[in-house]
N, C-alpha and C. Protein backbone atom coordinates (compact mmCIF):
# COMPACT_ATOMS: atom_id res chain seq x y z
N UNK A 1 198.83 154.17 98.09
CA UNK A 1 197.63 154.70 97.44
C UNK A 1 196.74 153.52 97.01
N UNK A 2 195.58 153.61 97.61
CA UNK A 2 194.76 152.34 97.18
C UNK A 2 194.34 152.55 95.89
N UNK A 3 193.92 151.47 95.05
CA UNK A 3 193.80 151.38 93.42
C UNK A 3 192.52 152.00 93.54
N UNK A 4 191.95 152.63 92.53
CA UNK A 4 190.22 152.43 91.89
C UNK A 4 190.03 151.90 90.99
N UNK A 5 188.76 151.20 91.02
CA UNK A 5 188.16 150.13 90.39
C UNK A 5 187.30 150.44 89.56
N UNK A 6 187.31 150.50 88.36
CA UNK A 6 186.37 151.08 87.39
C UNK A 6 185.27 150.45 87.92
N UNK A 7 183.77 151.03 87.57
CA UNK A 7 182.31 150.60 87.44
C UNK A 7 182.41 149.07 86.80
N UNK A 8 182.84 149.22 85.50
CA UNK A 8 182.95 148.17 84.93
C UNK A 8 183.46 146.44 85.11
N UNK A 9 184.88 147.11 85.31
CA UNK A 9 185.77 145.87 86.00
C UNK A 9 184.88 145.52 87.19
N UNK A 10 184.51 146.40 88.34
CA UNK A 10 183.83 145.92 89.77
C UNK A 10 182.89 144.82 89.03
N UNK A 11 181.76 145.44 88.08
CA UNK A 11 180.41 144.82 87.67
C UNK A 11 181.16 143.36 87.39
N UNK A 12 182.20 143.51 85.97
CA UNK A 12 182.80 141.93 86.03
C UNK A 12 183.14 141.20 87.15
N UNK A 13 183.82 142.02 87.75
CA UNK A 13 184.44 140.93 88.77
C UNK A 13 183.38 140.44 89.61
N UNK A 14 182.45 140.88 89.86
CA UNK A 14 180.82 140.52 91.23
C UNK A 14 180.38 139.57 90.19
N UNK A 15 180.00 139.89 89.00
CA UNK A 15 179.35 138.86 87.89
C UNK A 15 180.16 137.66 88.12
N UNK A 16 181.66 137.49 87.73
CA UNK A 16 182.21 136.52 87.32
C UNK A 16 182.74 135.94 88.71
N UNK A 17 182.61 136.52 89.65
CA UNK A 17 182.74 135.69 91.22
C UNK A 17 181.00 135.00 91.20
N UNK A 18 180.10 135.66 91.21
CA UNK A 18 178.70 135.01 91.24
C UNK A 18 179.01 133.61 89.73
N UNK A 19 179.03 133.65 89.05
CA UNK A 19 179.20 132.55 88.18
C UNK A 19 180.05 131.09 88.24
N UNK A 20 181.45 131.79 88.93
CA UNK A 20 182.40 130.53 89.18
C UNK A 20 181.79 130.05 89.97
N UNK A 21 181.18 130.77 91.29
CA UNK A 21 180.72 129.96 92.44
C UNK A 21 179.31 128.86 92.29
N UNK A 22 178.84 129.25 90.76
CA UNK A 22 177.59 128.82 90.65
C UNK A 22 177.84 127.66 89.95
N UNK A 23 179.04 127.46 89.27
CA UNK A 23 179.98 126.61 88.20
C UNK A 23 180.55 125.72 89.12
N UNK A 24 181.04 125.82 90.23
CA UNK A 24 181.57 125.42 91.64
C UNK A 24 180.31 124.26 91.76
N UNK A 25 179.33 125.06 92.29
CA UNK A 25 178.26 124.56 93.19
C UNK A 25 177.59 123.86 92.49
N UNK A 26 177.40 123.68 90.41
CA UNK A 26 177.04 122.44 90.01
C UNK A 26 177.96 121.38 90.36
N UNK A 27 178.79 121.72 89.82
CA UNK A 27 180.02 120.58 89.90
C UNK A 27 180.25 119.82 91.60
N UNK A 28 180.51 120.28 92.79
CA UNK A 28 179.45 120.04 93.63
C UNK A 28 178.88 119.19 93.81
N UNK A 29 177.58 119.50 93.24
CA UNK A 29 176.05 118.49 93.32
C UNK A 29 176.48 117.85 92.97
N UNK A 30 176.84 117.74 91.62
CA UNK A 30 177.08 116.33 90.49
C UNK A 30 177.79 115.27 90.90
N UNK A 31 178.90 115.89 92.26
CA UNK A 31 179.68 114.67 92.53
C UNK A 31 179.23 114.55 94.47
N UNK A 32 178.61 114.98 94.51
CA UNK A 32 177.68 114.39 95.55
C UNK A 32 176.49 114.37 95.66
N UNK A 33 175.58 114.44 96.00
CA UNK A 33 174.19 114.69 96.17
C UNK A 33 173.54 113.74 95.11
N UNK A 34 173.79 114.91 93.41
CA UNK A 34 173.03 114.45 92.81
C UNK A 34 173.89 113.43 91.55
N UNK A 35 174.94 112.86 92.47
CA UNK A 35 175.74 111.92 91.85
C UNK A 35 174.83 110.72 91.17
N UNK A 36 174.96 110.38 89.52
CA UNK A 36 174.16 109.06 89.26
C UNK A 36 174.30 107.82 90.04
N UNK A 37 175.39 107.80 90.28
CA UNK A 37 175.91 106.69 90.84
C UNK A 37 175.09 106.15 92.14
N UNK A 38 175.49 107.14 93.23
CA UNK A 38 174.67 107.41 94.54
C UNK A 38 173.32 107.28 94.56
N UNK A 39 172.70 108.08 93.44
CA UNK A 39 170.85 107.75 93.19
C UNK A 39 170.60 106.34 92.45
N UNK A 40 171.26 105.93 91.58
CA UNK A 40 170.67 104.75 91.10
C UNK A 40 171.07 103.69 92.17
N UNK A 41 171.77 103.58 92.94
CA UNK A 41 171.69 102.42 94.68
C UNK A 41 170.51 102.95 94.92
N UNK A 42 170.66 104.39 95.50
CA UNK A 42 169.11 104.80 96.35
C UNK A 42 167.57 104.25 95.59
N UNK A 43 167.70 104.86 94.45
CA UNK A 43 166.21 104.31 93.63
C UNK A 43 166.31 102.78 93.78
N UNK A 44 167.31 102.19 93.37
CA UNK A 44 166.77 100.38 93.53
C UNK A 44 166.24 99.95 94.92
N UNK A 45 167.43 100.34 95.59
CA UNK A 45 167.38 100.13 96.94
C UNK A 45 165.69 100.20 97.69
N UNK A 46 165.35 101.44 97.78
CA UNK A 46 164.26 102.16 97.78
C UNK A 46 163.12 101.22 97.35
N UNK A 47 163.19 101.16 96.10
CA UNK A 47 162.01 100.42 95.47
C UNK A 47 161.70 99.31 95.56
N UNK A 48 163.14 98.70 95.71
CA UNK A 48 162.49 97.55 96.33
C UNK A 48 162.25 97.18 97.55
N UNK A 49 162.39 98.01 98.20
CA UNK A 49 161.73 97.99 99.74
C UNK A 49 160.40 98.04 99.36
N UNK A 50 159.24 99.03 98.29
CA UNK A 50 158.19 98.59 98.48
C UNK A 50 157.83 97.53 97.24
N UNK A 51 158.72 96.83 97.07
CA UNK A 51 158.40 95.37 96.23
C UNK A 51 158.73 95.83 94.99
N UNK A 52 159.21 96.66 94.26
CA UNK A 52 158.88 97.29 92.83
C UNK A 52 160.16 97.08 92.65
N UNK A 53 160.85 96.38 91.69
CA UNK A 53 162.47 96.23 90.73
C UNK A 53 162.66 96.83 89.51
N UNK A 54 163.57 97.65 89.57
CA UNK A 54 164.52 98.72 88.63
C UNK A 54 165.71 97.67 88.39
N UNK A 55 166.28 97.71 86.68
CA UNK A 55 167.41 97.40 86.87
C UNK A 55 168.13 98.60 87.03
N UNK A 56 169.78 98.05 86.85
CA UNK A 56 170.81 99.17 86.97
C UNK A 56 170.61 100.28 85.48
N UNK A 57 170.31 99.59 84.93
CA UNK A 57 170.18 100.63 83.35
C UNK A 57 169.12 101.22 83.81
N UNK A 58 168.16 100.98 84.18
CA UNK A 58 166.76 102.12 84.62
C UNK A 58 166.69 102.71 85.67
N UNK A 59 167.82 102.34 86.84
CA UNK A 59 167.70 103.12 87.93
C UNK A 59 168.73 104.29 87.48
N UNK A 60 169.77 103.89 86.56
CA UNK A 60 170.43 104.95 85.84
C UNK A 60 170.22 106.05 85.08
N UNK A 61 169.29 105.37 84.34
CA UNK A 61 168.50 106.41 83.43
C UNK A 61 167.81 107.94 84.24
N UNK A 62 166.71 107.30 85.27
CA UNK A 62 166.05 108.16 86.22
C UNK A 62 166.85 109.00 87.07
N UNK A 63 167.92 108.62 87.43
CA UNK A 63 168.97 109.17 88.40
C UNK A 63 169.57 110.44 87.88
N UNK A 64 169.71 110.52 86.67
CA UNK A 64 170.45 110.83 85.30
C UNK A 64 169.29 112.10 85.22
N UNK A 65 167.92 111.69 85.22
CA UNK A 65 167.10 112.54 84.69
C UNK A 65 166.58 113.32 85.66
N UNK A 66 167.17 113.01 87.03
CA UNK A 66 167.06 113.73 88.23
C UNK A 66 168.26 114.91 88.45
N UNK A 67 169.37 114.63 87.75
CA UNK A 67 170.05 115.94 87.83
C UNK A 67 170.27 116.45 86.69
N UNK A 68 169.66 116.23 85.82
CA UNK A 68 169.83 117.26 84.32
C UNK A 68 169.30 118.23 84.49
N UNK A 69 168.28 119.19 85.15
CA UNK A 69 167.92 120.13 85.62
C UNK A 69 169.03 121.39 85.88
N UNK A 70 170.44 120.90 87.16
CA UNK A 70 170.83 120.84 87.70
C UNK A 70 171.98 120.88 86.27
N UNK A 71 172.08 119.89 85.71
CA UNK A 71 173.39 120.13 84.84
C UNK A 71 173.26 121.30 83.48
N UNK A 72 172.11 121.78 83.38
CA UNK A 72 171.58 122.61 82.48
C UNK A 72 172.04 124.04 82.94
N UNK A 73 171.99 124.38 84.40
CA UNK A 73 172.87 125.46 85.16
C UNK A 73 174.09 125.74 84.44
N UNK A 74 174.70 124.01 84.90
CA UNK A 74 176.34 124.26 84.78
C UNK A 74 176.45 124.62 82.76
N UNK A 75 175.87 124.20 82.48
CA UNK A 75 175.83 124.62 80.62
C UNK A 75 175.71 126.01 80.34
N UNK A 76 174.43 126.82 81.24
CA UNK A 76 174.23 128.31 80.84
C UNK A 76 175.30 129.19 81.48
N UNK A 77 175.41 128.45 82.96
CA UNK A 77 176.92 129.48 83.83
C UNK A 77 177.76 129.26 82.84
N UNK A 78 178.18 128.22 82.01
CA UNK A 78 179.70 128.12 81.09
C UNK A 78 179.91 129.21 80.05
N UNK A 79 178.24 129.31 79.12
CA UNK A 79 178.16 130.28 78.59
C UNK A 79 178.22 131.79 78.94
N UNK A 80 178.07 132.12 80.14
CA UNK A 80 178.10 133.29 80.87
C UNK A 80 179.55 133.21 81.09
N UNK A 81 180.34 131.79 81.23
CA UNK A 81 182.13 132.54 81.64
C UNK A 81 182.45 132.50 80.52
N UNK A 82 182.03 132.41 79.15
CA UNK A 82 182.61 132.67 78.03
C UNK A 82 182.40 133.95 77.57
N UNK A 83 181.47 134.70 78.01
CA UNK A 83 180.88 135.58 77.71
C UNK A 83 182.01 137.20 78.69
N UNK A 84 181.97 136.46 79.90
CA UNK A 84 182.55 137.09 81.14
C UNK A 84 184.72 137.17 80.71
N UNK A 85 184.83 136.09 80.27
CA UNK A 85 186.29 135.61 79.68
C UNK A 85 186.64 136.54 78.50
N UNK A 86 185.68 136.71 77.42
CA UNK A 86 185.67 137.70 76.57
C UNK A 86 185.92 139.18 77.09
N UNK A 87 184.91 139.78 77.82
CA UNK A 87 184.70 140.81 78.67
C UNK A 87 186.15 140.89 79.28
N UNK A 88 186.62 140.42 80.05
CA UNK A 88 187.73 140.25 80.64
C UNK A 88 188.85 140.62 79.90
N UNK A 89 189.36 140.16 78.54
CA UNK A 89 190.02 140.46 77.90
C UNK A 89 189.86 141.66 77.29
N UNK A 90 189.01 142.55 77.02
CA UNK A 90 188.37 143.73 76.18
C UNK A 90 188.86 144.75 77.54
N UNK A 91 188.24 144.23 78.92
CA UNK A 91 188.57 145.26 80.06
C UNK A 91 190.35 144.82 80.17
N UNK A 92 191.00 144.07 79.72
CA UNK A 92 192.42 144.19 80.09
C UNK A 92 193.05 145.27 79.84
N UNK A 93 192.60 145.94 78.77
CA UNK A 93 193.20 147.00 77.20
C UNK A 93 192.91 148.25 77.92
N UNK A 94 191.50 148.28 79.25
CA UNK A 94 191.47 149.77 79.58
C UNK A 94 192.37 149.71 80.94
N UNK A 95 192.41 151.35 81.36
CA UNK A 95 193.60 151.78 82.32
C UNK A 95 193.04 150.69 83.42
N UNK A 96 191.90 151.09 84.22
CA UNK A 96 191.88 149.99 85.33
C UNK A 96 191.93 148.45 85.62
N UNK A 97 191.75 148.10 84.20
CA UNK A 97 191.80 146.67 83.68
C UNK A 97 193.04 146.48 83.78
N UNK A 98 194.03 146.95 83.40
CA UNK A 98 195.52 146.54 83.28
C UNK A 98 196.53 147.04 84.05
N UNK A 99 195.81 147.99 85.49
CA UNK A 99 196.61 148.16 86.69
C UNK A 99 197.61 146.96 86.77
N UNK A 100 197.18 146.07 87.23
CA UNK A 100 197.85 145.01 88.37
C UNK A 100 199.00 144.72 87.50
N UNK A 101 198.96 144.78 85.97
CA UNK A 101 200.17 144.45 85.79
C UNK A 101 201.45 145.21 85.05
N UNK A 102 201.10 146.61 85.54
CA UNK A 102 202.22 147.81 85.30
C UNK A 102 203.34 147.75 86.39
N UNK A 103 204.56 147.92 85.77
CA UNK A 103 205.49 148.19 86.57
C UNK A 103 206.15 146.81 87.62
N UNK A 104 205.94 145.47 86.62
CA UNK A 104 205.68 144.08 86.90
C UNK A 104 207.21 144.45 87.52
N UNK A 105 208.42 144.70 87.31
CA UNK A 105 209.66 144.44 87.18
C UNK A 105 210.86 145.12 89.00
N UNK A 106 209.29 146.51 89.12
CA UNK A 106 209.39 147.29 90.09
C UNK A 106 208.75 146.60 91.44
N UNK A 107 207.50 145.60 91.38
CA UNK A 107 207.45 145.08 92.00
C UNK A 107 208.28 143.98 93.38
N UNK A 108 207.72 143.83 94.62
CA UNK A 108 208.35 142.95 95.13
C UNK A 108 207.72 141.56 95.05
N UNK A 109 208.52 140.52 95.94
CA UNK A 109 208.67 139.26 95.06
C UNK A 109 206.56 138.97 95.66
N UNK A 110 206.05 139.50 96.58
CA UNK A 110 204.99 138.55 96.65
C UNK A 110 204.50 139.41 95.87
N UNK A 111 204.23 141.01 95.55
CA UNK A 111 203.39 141.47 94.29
C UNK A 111 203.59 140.30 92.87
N UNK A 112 204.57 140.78 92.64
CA UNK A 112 204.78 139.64 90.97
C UNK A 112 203.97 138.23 91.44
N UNK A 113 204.19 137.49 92.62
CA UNK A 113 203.51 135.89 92.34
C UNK A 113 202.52 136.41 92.37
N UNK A 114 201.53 137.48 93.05
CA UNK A 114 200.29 138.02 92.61
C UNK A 114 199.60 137.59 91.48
N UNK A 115 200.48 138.58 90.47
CA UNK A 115 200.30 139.24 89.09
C UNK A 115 200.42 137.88 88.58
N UNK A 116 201.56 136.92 88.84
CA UNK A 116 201.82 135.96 88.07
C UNK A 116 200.35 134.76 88.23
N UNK A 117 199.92 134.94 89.92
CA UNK A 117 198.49 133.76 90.07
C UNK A 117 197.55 134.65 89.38
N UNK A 118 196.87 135.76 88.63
CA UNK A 118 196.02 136.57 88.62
C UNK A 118 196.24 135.80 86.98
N UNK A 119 197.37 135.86 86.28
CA UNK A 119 197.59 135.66 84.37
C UNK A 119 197.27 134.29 84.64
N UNK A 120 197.46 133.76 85.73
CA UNK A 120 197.24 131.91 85.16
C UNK A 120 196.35 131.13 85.79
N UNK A 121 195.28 132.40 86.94
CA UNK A 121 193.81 132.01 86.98
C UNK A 121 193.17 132.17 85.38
N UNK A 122 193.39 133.49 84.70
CA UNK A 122 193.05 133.53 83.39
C UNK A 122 193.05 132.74 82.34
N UNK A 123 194.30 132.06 82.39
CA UNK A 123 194.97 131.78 81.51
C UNK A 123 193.79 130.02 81.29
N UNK A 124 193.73 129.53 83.22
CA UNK A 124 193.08 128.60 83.22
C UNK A 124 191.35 128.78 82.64
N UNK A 125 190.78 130.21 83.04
CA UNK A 125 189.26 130.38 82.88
C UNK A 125 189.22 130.38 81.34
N UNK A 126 190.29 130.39 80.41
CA UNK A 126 190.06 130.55 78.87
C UNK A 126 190.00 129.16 78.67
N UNK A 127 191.01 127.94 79.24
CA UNK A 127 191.57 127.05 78.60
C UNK A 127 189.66 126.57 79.44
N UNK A 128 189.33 126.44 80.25
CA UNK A 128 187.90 125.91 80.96
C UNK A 128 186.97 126.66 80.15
N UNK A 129 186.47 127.84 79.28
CA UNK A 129 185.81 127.92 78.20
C UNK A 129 185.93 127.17 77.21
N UNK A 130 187.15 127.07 76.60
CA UNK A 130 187.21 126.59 75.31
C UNK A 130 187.01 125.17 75.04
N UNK A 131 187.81 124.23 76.48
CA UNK A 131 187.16 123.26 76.53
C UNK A 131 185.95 122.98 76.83
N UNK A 132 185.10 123.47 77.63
CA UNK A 132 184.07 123.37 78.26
C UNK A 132 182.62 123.49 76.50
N UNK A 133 183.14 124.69 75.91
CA UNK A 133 182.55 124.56 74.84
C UNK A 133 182.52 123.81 73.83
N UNK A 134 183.89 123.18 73.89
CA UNK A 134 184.56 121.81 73.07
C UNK A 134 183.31 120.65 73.25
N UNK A 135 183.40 120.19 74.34
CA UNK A 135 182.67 118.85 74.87
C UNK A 135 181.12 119.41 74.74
N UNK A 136 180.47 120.53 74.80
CA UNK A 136 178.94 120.72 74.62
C UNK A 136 178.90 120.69 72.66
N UNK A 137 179.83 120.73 72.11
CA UNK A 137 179.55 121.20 71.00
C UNK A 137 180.09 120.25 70.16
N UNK A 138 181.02 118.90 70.74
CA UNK A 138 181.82 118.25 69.98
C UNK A 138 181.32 117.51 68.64
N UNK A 139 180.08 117.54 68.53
CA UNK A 139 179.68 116.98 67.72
C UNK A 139 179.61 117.93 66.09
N UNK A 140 179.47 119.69 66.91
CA UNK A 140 178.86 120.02 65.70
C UNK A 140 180.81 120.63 65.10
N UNK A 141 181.80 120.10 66.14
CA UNK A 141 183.14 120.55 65.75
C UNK A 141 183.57 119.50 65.28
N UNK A 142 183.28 118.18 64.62
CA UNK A 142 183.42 117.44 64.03
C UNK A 142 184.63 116.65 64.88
N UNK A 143 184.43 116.33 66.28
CA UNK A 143 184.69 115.99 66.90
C UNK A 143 184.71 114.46 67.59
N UNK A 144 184.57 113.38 67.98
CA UNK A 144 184.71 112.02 68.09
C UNK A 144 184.25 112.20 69.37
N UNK A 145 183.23 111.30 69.74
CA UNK A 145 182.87 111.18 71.59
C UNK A 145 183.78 110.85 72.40
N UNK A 146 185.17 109.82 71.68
CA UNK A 146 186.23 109.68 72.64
C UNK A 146 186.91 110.95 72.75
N UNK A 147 186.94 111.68 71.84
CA UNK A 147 187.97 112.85 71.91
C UNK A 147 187.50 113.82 73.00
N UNK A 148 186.30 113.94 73.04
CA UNK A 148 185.40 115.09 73.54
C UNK A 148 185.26 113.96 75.25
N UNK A 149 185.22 112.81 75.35
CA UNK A 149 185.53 112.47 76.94
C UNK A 149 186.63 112.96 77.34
N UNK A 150 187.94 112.82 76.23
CA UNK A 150 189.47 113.10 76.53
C UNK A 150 189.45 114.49 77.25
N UNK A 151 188.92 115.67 76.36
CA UNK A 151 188.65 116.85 76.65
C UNK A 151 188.12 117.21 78.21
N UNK A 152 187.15 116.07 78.18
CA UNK A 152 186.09 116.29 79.65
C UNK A 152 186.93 116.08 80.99
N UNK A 153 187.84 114.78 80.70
CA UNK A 153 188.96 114.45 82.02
C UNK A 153 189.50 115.62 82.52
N UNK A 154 190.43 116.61 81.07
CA UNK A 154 191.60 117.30 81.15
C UNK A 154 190.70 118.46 82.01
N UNK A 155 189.59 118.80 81.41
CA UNK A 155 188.50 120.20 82.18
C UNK A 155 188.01 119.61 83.58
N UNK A 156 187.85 118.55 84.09
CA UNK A 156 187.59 118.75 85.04
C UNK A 156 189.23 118.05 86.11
N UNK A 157 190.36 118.22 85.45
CA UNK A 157 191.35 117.81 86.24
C UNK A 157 191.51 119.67 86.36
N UNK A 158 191.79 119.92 85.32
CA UNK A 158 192.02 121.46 85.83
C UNK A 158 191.32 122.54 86.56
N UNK A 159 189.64 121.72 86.85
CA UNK A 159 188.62 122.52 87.49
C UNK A 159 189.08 121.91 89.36
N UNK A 160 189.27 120.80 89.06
CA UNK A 160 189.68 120.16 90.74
C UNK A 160 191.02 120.71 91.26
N UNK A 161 192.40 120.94 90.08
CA UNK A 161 193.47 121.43 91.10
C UNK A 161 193.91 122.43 90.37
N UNK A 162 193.33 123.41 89.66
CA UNK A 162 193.52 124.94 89.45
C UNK A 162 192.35 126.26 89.59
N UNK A 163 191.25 126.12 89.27
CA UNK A 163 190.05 126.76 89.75
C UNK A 163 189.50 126.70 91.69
N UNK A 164 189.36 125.48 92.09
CA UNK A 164 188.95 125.12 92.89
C UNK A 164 189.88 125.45 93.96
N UNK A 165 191.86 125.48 93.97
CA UNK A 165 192.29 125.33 94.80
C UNK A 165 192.79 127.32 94.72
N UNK A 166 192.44 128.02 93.24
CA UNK A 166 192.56 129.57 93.28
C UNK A 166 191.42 129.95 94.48
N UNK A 167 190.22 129.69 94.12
CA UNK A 167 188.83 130.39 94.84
C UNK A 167 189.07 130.34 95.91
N UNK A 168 189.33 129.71 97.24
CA UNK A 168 189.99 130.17 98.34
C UNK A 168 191.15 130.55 98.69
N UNK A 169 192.29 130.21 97.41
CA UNK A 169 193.46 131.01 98.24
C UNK A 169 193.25 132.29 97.24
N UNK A 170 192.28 133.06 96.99
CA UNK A 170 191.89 134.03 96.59
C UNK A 170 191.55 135.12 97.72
N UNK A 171 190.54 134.39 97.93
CA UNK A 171 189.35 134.47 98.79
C UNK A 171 190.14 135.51 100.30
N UNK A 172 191.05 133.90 101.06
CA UNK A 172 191.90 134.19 102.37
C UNK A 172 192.90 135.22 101.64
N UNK A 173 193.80 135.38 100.44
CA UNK A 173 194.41 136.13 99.87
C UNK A 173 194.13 137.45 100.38
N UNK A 174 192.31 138.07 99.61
CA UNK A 174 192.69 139.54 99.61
C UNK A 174 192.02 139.85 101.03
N UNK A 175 191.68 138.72 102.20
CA UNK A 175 191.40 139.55 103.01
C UNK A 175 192.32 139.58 104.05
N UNK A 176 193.51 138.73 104.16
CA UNK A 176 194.61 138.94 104.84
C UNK A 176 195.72 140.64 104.46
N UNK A 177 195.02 140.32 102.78
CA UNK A 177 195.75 141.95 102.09
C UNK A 177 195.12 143.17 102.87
N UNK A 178 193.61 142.61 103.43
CA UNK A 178 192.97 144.14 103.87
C UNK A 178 192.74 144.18 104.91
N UNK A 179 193.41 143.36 105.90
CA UNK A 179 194.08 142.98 107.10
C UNK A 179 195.23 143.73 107.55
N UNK A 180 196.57 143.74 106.31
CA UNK A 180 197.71 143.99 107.11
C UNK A 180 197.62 145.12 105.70
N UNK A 181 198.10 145.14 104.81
CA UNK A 181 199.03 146.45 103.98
C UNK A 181 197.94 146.58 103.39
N UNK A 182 196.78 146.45 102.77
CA UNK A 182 196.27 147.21 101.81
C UNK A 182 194.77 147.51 102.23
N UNK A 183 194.57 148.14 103.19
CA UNK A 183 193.50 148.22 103.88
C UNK A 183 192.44 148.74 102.65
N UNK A 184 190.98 148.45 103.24
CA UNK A 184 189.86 148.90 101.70
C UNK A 184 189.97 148.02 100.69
N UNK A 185 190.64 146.76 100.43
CA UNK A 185 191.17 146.36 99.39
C UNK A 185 189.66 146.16 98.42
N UNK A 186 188.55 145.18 99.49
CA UNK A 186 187.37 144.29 99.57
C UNK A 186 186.49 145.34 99.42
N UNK A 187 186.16 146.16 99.71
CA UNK A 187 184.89 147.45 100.11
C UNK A 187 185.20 148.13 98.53
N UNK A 188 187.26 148.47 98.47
CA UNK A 188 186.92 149.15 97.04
C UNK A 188 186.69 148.61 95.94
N UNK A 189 186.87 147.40 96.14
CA UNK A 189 185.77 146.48 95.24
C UNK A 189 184.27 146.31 95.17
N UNK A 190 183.99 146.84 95.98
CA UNK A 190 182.58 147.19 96.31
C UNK A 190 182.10 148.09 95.27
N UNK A 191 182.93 149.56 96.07
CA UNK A 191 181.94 150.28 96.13
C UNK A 191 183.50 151.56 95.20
N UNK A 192 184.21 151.05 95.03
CA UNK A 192 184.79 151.53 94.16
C UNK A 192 186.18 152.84 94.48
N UNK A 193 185.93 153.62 95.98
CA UNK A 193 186.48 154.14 95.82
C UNK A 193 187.94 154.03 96.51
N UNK A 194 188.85 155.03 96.44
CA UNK A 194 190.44 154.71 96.51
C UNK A 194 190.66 155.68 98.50
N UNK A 195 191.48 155.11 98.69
CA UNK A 195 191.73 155.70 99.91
C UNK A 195 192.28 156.90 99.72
């Protein structure tokens, strides 16, 4: 029997897939494209091809002020997965929210690692709010700039090998599921209804 997907949960889950990916795709830029590092070579480089010298502190500065635009995204998406992380927990408490993890014990062994990657994608999107809000706010949490870099390492070690390496084996996950045993899996996420 295929599951149904409340209105609600669907709306979260499309919201909070549109957000990670947008949280993704700063993070992304930042370490390519619109890397400081990468632009302040290019701006010197550049400029002084037409005779004009930047040092490294001013080709830094500008480089810097070329992707803050760009890092202002990744600040409002954070607030939207805090917002979405909340939500998440409130939809756990209703019936369709807390399908996946009834009858954990009746399960077979790849359902449970399911259930078990599904609690500790979560588990990671709380610990990536709280830090994430930590380091924007460290100052007004009476916080130390070293402490709040410390913070920044640990959030983006856990954004490189727990977020980043869920979103595709997510991804290939449920459509191999609607491939072989759970046909509709993707659509009734859509569009909501049960086979």
């Amino acid at each position: 029997m295929m599951k149904k997907w409340r209105l609600d949960f669907r709306i979260w889950h499309w919201v909070h897939a549109f957000v990670v990916l947008g949280l993704m795709g700063t993070v992304f830029l930042r370490k390519t494209f619109l890397s400081w590092r990468a632009n302040a070579e290019i701006l010197t480089q550049k400029l002084s091809e037409i005779d004009l010298s930047v040092t490294e502190a001013q080709a830094k500065v500008v480089a810097k002020a070329i992707r803050a635009p760009m890092w202002e995204w990744h600040i409002l998406l954070g607030y939207a997965l805090a917002a979405l992380v909340l939500w998440r927990t409130i939809l756990f408490f209703s019936e369709s929210g807390k399908q996946n993890y009834k009858d954990f014990k009746a399960k077979d062994l790849h359902k449970k690692m399911v259930t078990l990657s599904y609690i500790g994608i979560y588990s990671l999107l709380l610990f990536m709010t709280i830090s994430g809000l930590s380091i924007h706010f460290y100052e007004s949490l009476g916080l130390t700039k070293e402490f709040a870099h410390d913070i920044k390492e640990v959030h983006e070690f856990v954004f490189f090998y727990g977020v980043l390496v869920f979103v595709p084996l997510h991804i290939v996950g449920v459509v191999v599921a609607d491939l072989r045993d759970e046909k509709g899996i993707i659509s009734n996420m859509i569009h909501g209804k049960g086979e």
